[in-house]
C-alpha atoms as a PDB file:
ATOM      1  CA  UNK A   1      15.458-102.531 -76.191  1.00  0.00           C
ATOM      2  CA  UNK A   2      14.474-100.733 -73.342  1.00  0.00           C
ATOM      3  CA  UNK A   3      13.000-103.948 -71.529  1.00  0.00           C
ATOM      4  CA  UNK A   4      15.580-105.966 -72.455  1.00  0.00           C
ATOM      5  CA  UNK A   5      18.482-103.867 -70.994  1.00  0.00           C
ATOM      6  CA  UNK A   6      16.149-103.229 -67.295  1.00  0.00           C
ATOM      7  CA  UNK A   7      15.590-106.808 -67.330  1.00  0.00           C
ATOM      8  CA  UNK A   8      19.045-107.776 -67.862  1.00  0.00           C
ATOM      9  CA  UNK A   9      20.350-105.545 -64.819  1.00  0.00           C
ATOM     10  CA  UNK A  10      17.802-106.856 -63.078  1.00  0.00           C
ATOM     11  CA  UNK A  11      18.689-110.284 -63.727  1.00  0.00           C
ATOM     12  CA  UNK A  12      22.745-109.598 -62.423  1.00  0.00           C
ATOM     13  CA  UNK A  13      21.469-107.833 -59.641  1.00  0.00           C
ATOM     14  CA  UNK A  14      18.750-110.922 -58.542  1.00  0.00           C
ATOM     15  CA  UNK A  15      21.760-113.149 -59.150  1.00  0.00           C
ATOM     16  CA  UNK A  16      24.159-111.529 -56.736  1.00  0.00           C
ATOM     17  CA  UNK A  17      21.559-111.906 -54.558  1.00  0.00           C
ATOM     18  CA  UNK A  18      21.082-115.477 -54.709  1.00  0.00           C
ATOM     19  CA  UNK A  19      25.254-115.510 -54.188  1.00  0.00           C
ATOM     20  CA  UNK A  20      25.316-114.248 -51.171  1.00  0.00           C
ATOM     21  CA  UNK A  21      22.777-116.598 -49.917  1.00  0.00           C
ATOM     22  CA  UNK A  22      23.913-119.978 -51.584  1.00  0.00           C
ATOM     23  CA  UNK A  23      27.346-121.438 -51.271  1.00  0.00           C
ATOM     24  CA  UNK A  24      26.428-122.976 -54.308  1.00  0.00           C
ATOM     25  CA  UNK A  25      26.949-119.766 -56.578  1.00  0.00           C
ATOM     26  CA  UNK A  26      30.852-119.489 -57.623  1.00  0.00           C
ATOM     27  CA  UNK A  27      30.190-116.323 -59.830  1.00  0.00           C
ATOM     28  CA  UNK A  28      27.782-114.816 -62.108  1.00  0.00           C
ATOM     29  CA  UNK A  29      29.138-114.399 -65.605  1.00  0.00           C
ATOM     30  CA  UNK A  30      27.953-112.070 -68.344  1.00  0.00           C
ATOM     31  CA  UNK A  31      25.463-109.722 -69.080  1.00  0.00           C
ATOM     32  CA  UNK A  32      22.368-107.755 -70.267  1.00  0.00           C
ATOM     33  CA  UNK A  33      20.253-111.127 -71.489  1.00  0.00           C
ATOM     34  CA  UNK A  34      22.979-113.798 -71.685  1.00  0.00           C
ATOM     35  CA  UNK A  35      23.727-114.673 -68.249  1.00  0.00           C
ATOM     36  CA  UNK A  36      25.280-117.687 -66.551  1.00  0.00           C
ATOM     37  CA  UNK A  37      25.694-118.462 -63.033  1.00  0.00           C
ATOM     38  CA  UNK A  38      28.118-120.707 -62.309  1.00  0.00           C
ATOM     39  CA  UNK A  39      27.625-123.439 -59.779  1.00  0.00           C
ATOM     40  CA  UNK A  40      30.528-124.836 -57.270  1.00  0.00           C
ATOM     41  CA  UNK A  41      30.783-127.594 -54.474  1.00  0.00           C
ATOM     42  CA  UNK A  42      33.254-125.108 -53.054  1.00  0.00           C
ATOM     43  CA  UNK A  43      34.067-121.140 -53.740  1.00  0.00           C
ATOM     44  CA  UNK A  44      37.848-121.350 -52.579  1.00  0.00           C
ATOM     45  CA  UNK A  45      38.430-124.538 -55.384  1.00  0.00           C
ATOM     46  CA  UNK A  46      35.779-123.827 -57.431  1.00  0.00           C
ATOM     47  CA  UNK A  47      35.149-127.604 -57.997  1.00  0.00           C
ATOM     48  CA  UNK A  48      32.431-127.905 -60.860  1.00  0.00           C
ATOM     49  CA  UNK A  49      29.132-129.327 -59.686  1.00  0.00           C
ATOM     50  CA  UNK A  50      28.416-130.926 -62.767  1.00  0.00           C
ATOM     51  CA  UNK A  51      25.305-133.624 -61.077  1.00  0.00           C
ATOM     52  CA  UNK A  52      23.901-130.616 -59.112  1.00  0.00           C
ATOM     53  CA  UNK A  53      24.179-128.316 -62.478  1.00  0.00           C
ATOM     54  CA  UNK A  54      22.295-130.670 -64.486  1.00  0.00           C
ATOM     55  CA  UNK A  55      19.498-131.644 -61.228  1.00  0.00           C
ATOM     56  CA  UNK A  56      18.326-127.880 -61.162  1.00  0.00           C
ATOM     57  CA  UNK A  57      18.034-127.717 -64.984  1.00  0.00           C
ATOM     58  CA  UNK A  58      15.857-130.706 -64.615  1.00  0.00           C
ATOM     59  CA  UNK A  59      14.032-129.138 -61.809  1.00  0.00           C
ATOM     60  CA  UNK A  60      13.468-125.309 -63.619  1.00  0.00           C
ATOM     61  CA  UNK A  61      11.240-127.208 -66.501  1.00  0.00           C
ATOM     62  CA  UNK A  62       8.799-127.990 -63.719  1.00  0.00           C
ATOM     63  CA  UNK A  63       7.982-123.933 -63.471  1.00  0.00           C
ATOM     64  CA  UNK A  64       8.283-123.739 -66.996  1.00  0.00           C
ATOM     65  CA  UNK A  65      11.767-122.272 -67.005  1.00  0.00           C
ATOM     66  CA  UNK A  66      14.490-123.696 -69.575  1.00  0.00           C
ATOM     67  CA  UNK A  67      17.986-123.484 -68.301  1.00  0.00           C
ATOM     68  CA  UNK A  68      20.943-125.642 -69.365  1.00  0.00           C
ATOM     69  CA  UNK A  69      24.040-126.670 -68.866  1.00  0.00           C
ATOM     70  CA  UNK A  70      26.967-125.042 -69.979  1.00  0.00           C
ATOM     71  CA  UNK A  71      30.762-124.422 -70.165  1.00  0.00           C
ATOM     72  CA  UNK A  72      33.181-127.572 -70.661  1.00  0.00           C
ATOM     73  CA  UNK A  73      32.625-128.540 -67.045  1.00  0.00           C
ATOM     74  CA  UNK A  74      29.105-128.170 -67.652  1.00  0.00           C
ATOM     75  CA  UNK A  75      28.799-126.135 -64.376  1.00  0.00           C
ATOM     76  CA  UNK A  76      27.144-122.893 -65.845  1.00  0.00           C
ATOM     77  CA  UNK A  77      23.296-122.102 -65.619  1.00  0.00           C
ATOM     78  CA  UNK A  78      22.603-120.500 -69.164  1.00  0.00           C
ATOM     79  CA  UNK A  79      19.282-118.963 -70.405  1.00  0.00           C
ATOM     80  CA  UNK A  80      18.532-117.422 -73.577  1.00  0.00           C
ATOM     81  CA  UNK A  81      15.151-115.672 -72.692  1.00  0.00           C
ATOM     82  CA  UNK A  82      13.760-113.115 -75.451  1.00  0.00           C
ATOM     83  CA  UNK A  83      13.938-109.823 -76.025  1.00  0.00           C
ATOM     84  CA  UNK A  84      10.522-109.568 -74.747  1.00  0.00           C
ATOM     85  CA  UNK A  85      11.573-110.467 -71.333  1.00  0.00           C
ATOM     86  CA  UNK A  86       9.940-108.974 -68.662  1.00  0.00           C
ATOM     87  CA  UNK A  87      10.952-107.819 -65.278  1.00  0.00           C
ATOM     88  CA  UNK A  88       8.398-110.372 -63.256  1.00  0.00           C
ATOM     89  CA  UNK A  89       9.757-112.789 -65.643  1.00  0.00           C
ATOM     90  CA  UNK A  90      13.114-112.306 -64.553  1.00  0.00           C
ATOM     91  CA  UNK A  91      11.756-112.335 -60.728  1.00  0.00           C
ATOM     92  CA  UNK A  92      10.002-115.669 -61.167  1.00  0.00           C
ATOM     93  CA  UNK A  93      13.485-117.288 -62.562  1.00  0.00           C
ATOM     94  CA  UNK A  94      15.153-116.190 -59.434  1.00  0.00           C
ATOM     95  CA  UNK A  95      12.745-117.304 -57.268  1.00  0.00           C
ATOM     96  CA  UNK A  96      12.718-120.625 -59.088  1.00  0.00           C
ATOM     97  CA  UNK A  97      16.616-120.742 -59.040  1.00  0.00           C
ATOM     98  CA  UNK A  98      16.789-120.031 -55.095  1.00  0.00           C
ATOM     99  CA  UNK A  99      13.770-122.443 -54.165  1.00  0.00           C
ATOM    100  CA  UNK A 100      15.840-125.579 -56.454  1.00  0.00           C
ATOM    101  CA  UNK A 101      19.396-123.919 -54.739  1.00  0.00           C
ATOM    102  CA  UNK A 102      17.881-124.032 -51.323  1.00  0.00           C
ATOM    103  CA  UNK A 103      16.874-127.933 -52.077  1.00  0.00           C
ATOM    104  CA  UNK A 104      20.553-128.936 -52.727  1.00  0.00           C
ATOM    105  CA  UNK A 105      21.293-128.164 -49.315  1.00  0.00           C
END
């Protein structure tokens, strides 16, 4: 339980990160080990990227990561990694996540 709860403050804290560095992050939703990140073309409308969304869940199976789609504008990154979840885990995801961001543009 331990793990689970380091790794899931990790993960919000790796997420913010990538926010700050990609326009693409509206917000990051959630916590503990059911996160979502929601993607935008634009922070002040929030205008879904629905294409993009669906690109870099295509993109994370390459690494072996399994993201989806989510939310009825199918905008939000979701993951539903175990309990067993480690902290280097939850590293490699964000750097997986910012290389495919960075790719967008």
């Amino acid at each position: 339980m331990e793990r689970a709860v380091r790794a899931g403050t990790r993960f919000t804290e790796l997420m913010q990160e990538l926010q700050a560095r990609h326009v693409w992050i509206g917000a990051v939703h959630g916590s503990g080990l059911y996160p979502g990140v929601e993607l935008v073309r634009d922070r002040e409308t929030l205008e879904p990227t629905t294409e993009e969304t669906a690109l870099v869940c295509e993109r994370m199976l390459h690494p072996g990561i399994i993201v989806q789609p989510a939310s009825e504008r199918q905008n939000v990154l979701k993951s539903k990694p175990p309990t067993t979840i480690t902290e280097f885990d939850v590293e490699a995801f964000a750097q997986a996540l910012d290389v495919e961001l960075a790719r967008l543009g």
